[in-house]
PDB file of N, CA and C in Angstrom:
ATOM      1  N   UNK A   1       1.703  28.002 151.587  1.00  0.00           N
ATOM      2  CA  UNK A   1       2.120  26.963 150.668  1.00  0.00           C
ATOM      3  C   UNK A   1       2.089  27.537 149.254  1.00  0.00           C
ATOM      4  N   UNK A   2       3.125  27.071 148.306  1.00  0.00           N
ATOM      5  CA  UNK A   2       3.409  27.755 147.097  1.00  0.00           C
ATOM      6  C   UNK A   2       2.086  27.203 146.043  1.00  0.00           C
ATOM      7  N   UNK A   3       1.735  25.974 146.341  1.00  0.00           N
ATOM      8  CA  UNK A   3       0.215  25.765 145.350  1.00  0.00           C
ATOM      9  C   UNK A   3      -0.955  26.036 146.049  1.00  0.00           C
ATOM     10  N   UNK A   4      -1.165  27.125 145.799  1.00  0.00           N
ATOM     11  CA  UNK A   4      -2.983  27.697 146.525  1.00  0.00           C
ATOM     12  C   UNK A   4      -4.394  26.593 146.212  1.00  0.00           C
ATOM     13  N   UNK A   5      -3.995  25.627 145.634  1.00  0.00           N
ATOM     14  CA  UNK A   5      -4.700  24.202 145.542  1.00  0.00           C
ATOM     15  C   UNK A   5      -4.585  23.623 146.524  1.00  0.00           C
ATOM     16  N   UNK A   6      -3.345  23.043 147.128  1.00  0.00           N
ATOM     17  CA  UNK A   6      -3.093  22.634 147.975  1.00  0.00           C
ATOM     18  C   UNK A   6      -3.100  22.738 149.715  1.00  0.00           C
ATOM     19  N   UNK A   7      -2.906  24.761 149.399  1.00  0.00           N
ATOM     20  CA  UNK A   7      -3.081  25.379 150.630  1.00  0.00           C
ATOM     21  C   UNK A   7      -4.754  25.355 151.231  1.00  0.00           C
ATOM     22  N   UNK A   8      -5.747  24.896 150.025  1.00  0.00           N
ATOM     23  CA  UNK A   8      -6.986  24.867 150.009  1.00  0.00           C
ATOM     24  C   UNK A   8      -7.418  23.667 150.584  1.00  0.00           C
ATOM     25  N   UNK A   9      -6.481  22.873 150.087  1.00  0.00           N
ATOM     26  CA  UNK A   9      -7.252  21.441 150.806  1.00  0.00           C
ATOM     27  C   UNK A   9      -6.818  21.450 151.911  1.00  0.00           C
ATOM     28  N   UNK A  10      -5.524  21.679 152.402  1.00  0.00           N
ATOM     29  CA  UNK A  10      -4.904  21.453 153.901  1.00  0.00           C
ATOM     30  C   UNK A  10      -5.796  22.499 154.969  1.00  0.00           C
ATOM     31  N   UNK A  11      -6.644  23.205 154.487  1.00  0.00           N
ATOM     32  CA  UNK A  11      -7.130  24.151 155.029  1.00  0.00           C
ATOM     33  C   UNK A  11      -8.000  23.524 155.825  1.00  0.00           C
ATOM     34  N   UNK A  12      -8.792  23.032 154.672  1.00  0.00           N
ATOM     35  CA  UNK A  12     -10.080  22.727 154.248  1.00  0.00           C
ATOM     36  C   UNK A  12     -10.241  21.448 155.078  1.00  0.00           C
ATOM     37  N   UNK A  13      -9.273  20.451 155.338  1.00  0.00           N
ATOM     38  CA  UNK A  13      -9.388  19.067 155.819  1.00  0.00           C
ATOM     39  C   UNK A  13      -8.563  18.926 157.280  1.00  0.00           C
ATOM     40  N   UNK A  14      -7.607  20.016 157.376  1.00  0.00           N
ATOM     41  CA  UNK A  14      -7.187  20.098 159.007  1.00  0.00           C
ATOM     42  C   UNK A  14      -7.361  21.482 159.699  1.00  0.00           C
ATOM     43  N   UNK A  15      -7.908  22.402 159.422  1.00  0.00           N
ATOM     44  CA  UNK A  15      -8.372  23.721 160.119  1.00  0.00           C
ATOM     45  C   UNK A  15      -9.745  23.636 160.487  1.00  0.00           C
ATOM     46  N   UNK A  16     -10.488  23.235 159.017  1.00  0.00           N
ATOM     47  CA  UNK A  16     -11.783  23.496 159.434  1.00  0.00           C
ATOM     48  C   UNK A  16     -12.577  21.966 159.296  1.00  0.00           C
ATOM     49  N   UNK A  17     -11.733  20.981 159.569  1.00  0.00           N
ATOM     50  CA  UNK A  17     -12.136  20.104 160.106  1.00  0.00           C
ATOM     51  C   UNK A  17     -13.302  18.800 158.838  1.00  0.00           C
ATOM     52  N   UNK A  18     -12.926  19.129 157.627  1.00  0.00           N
ATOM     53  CA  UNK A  18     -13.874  18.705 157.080  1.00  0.00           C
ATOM     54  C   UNK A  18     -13.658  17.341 156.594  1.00  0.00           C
ATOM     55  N   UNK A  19     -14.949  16.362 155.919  1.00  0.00           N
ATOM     56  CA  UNK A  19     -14.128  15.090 156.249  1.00  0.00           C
ATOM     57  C   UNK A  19     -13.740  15.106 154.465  1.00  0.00           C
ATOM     58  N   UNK A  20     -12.979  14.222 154.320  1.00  0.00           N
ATOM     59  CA  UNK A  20     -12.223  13.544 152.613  1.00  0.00           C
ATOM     60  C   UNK A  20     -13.468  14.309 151.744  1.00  0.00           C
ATOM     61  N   UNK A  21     -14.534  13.552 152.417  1.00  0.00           N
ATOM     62  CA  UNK A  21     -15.303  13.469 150.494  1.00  0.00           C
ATOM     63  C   UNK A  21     -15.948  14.884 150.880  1.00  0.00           C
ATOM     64  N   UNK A  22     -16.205  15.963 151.572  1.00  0.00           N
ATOM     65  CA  UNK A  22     -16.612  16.798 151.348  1.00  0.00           C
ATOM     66  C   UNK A  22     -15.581  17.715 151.213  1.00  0.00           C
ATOM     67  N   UNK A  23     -14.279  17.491 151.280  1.00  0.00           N
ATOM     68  CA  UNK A  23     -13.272  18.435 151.195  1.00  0.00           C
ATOM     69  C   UNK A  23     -13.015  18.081 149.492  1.00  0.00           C
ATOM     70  N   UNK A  24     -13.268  16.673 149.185  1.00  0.00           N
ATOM     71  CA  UNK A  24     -13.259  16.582 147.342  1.00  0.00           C
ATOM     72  C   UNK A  24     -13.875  17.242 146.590  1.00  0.00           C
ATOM     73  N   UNK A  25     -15.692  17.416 147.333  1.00  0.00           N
ATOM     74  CA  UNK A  25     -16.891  17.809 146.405  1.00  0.00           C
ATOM     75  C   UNK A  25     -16.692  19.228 146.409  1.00  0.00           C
ATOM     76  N   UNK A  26     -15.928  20.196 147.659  1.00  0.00           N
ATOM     77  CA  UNK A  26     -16.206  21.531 147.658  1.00  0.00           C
ATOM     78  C   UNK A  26     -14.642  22.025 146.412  1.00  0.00           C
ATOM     79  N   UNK A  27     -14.166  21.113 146.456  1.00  0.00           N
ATOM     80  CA  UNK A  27     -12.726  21.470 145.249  1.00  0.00           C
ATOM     81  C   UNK A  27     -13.079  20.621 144.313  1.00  0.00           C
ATOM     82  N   UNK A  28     -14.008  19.968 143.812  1.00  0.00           N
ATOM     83  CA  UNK A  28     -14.725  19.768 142.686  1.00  0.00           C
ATOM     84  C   UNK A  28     -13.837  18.404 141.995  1.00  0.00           C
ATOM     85  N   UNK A  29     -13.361  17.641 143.144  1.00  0.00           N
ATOM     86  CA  UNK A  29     -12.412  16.459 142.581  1.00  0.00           C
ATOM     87  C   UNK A  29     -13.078  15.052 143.038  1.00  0.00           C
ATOM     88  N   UNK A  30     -12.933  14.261 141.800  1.00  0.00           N
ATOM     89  CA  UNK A  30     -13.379  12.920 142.457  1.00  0.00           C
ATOM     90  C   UNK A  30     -12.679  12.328 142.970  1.00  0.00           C
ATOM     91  N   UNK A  31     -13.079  11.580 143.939  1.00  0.00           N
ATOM     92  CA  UNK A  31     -12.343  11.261 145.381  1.00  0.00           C
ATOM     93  C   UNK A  31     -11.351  10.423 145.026  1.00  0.00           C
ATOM     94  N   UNK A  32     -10.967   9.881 143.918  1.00  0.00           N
ATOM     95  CA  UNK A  32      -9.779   9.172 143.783  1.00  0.00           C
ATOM     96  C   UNK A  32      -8.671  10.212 143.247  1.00  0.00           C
ATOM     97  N   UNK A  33      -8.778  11.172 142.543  1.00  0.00           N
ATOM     98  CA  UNK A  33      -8.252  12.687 142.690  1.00  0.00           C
ATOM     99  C   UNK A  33      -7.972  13.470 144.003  1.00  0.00           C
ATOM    100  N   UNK A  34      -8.755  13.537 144.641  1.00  0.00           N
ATOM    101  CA  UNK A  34      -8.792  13.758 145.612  1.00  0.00           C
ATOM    102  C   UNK A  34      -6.969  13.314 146.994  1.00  0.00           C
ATOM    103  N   UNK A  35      -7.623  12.277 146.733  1.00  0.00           N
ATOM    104  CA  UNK A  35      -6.438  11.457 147.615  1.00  0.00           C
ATOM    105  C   UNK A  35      -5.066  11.694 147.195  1.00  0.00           C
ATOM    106  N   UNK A  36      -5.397  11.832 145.557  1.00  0.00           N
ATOM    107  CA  UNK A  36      -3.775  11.786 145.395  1.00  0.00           C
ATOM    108  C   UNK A  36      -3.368  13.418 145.356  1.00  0.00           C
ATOM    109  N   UNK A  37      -3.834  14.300 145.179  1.00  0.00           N
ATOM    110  CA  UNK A  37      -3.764  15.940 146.234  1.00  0.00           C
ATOM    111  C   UNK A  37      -3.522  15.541 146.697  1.00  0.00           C
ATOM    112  N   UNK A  38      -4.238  15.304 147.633  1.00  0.00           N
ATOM    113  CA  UNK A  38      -4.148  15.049 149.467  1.00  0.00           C
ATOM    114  C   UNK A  38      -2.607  14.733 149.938  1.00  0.00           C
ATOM    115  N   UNK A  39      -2.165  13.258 149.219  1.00  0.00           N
ATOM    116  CA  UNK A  39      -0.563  13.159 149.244  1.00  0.00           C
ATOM    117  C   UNK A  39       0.240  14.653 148.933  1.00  0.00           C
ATOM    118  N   UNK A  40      -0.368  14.722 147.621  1.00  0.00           N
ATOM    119  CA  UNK A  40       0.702  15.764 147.323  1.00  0.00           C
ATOM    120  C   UNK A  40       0.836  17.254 147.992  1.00  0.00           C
ATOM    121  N   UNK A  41      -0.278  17.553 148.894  1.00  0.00           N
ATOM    122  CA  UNK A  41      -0.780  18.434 149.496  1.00  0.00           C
ATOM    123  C   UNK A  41       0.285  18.358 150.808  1.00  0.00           C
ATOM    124  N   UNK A  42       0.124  17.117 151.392  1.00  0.00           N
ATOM    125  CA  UNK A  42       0.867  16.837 152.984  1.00  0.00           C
ATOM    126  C   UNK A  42       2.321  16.483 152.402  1.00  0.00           C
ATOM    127  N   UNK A  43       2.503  16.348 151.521  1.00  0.00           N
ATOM    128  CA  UNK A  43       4.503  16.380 151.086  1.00  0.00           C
ATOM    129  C   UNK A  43       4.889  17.828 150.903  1.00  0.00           C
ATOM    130  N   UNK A  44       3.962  18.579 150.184  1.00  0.00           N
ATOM    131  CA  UNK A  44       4.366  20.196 149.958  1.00  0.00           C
ATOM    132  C   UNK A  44       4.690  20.980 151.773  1.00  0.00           C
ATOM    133  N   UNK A  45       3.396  20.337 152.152  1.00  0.00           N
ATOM    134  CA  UNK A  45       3.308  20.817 153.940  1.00  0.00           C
ATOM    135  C   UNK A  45       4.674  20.447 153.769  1.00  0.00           C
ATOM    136  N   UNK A  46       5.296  19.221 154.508  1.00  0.00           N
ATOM    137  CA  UNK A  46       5.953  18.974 155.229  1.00  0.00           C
ATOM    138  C   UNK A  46       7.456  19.219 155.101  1.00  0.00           C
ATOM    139  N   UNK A  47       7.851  19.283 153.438  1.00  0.00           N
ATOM    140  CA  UNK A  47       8.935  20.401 153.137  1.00  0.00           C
ATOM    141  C   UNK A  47       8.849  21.784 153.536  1.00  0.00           C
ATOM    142  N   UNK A  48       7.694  22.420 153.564  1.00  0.00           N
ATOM    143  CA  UNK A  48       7.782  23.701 154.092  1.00  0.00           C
ATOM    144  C   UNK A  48       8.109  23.759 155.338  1.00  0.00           C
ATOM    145  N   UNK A  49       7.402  22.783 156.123  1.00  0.00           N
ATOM    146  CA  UNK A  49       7.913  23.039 157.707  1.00  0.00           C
ATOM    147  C   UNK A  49       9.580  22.139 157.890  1.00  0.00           C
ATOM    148  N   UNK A  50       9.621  21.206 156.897  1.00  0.00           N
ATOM    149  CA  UNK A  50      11.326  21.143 157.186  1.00  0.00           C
ATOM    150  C   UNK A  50      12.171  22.160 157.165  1.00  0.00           C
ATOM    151  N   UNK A  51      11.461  23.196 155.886  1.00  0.00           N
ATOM    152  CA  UNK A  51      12.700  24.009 155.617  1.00  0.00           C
ATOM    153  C   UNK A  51      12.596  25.031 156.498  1.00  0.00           C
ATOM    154  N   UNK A  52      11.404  24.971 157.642  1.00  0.00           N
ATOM    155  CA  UNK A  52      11.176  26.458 158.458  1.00  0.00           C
ATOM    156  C   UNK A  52      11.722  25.665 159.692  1.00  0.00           C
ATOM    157  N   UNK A  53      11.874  24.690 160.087  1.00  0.00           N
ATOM    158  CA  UNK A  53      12.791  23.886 160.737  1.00  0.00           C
ATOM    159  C   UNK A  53      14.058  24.492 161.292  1.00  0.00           C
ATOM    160  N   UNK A  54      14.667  24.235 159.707  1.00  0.00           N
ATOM    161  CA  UNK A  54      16.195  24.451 159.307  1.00  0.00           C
ATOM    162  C   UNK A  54      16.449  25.845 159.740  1.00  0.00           C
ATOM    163  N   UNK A  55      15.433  26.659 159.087  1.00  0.00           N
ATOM    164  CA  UNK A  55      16.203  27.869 159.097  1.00  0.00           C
ATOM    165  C   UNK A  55      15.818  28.644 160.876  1.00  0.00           C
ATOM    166  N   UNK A  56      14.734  28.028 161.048  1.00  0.00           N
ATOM    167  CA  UNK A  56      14.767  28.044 162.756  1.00  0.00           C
ATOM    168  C   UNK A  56      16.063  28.060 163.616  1.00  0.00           C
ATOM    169  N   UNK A  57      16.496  26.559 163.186  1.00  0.00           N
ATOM    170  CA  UNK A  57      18.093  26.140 164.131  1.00  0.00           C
ATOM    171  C   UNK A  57      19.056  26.649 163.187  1.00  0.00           C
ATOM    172  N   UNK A  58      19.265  27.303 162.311  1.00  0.00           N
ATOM    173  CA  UNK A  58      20.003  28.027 161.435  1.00  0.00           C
ATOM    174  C   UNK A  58      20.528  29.677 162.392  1.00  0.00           C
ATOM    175  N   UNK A  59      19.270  30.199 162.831  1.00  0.00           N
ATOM    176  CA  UNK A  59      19.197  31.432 163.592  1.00  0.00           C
ATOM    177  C   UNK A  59      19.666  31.264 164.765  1.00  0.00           C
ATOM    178  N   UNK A  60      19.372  29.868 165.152  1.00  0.00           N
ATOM    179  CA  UNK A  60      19.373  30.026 167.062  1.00  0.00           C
ATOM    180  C   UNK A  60      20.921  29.666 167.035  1.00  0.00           C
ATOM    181  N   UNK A  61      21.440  28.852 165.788  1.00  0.00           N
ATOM    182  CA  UNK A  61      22.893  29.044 165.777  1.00  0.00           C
ATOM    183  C   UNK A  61      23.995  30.202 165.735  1.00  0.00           C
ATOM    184  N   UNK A  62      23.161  30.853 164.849  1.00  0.00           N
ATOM    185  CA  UNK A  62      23.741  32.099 165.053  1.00  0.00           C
ATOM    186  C   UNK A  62      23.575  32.700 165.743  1.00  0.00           C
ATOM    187  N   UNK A  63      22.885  33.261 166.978  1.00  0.00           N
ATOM    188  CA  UNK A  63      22.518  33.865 167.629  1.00  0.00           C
ATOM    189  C   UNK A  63      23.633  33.532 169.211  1.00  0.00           C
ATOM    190  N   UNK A  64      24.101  32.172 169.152  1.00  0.00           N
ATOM    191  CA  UNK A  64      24.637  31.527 169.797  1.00  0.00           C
ATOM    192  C   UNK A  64      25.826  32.254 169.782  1.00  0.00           C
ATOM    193  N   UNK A  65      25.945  31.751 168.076  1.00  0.00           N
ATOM    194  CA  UNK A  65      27.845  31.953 167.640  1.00  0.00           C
ATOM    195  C   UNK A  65      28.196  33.971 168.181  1.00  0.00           C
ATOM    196  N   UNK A  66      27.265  34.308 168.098  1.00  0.00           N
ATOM    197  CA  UNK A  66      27.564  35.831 167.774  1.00  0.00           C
ATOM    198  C   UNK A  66      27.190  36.256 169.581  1.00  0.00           C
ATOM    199  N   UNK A  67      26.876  35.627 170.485  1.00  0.00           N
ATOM    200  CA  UNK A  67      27.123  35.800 171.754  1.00  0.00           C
ATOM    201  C   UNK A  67      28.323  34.858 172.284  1.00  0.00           C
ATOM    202  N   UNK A  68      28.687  34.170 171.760  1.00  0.00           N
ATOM    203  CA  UNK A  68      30.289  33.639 172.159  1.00  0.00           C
ATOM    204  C   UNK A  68      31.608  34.496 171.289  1.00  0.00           C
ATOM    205  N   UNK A  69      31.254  35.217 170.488  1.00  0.00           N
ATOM    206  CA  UNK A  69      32.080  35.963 169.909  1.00  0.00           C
ATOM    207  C   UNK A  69      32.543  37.264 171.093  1.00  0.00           C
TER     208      UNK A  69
END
């Protein structure tokens, strides 16, 4: 993820399992801070995996087109 803030919390709260308020206190945010990362954290995710999506079925298209050629 392009904000290493962000890549910290998503880490921090779905890898290693930690809950809200200790994933706030170890990034030093009060928990109403916190949350709104958190949004902005899982919107950054989820464009990244749209766009790794895209360019996924982007390849398998081509890969297609250039064996029907």
């Amino acid at each position: 993820m392009p904000n290493a803030r962000y890549r910290e919390l998503i880490r921090l709260r779905y890898m290693e399992e930690l809950n809200n308020e200790l994933v706030a206190k170890i990034l030093g945010l009060s928990i109403d801070n916190y949350y709104n990362k958190h949004l902005l954290a899982k919107r950054q995710f989820i464009t990244l995996l749209e766009i790794i999506i895209c360019l996924l079925i982007i390849n398998a298209l081509q890969r297609k087109c250039e064996k029907s050629a």
